[in-house]
Protein backbone atom coordinates (compact mmCIF):
# COMPACT_ATOMS: atom_id res chain seq x y z
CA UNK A 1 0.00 0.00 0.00
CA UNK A 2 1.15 3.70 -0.68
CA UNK A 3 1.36 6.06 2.24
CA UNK A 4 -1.37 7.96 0.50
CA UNK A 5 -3.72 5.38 0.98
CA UNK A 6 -2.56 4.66 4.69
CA UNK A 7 -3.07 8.69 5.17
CA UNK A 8 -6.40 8.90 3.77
CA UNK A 9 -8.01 5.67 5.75
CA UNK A 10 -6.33 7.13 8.89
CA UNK A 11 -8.21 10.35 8.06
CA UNK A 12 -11.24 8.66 7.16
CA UNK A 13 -11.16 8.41 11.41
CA UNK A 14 -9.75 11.29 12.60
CA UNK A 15 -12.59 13.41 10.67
CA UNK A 16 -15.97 11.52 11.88
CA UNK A 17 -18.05 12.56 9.75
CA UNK A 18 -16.55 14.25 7.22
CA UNK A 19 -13.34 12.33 6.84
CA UNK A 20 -15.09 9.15 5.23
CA UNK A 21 -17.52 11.81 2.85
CA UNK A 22 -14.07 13.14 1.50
CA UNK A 23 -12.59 9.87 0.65
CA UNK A 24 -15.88 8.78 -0.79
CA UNK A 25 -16.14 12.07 -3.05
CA UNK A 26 -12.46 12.15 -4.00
CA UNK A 27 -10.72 8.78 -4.14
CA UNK A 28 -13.61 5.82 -4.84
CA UNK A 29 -11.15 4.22 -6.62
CA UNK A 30 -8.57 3.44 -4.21
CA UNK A 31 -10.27 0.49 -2.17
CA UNK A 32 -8.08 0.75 0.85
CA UNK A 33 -9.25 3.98 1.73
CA UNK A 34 -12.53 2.84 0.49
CA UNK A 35 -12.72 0.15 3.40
CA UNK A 36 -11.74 2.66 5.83
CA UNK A 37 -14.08 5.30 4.64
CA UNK A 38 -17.20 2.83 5.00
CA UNK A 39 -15.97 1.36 8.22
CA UNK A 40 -15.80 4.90 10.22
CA UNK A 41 -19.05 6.26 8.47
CA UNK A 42 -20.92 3.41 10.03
CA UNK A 43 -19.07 3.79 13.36
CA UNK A 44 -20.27 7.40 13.25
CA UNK A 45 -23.73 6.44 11.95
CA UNK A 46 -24.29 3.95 15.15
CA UNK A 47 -22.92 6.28 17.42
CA UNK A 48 -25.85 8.71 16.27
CA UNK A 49 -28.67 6.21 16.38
CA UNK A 50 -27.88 5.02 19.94
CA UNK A 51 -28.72 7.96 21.93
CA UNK A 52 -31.85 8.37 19.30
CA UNK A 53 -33.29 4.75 20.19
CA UNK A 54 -32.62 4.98 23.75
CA UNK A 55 -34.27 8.17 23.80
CA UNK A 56 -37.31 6.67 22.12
CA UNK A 57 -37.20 3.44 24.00
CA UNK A 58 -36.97 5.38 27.40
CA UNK A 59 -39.85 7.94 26.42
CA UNK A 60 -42.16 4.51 25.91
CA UNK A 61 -40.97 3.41 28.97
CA UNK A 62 -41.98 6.29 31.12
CA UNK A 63 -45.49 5.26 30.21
CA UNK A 64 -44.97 2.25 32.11
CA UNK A 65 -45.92 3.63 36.04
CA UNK A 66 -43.58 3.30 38.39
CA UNK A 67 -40.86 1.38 36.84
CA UNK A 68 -40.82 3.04 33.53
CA UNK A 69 -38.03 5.44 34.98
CA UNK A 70 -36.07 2.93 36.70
CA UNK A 71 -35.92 0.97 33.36
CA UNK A 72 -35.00 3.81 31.09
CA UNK A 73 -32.49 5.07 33.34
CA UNK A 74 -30.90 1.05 33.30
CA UNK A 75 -31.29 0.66 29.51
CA UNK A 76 -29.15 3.61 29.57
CA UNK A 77 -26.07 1.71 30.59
CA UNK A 78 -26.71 -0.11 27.16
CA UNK A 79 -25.95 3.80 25.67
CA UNK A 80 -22.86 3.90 27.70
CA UNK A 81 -21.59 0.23 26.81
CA UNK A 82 -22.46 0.84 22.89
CA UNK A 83 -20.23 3.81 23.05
CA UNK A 84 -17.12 2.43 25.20
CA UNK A 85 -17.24 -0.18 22.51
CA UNK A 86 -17.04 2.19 19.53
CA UNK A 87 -14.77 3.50 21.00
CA UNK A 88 -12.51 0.61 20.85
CA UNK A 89 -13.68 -0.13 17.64
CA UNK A 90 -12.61 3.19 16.67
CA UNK A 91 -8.99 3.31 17.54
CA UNK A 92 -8.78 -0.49 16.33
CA UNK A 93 -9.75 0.74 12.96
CA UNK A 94 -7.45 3.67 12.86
CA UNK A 95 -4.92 0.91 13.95
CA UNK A 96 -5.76 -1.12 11.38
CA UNK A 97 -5.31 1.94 8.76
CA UNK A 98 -1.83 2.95 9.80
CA UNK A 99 -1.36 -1.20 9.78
CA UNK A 100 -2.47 -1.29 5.95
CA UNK A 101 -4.65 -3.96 7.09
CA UNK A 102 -8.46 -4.64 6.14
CA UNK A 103 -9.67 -6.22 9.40
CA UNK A 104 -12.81 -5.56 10.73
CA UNK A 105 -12.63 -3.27 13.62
């Protein structure tokens, strides 16, 4: 691999959201970076939707009486583990980048 294509996978995490839209709009060719670009974007994607389903799932929950708040403030630990783990996930796959490696993150 070049260190062009290491550079722009690496970036591709660095920028959340708009590292991956520049390597898709610029470089679609290059299928390292590609990977990369694809991999973060849906990192960044899940780390929107989690707080948006909780946030949901807690509002139907305080319908429940009584232990509706109890149970949206414990599904909240699910928020907290989803984002420790992207966060792992996340410095795996900028790992993996530097690495010129295509390993899931």
């Amino acid at each position: 691999m070049q260190k062009s294509n290491r550079t722009l996978a690496f970036l591709a995490y660095l920028l959340p959201l708009v590292g991956p839209l520049l390597v898709l709009l610029t470089d679609r060719k290059n299928t390292f970076a590609l990977y990369h670009a694809c991999q973060s974007l849906g990192l960044t994607l899940i780390a929107i939707v989690a707080p948006i389903a909780w946030a949901v799932c807690a509002w139907l929950l305080m319908w429940i009486p009584l232990a509706g708040g109890l149970l949206a403030a414990a599904l909240f630990a699910l928020v907290v583990a989803a984002y420790i783990t992207l966060f792992i996930a996340w410095l795996a796959g900028m790992s993996n980048a530097l690495r010129n490696e295509l390993a899931p993150a």
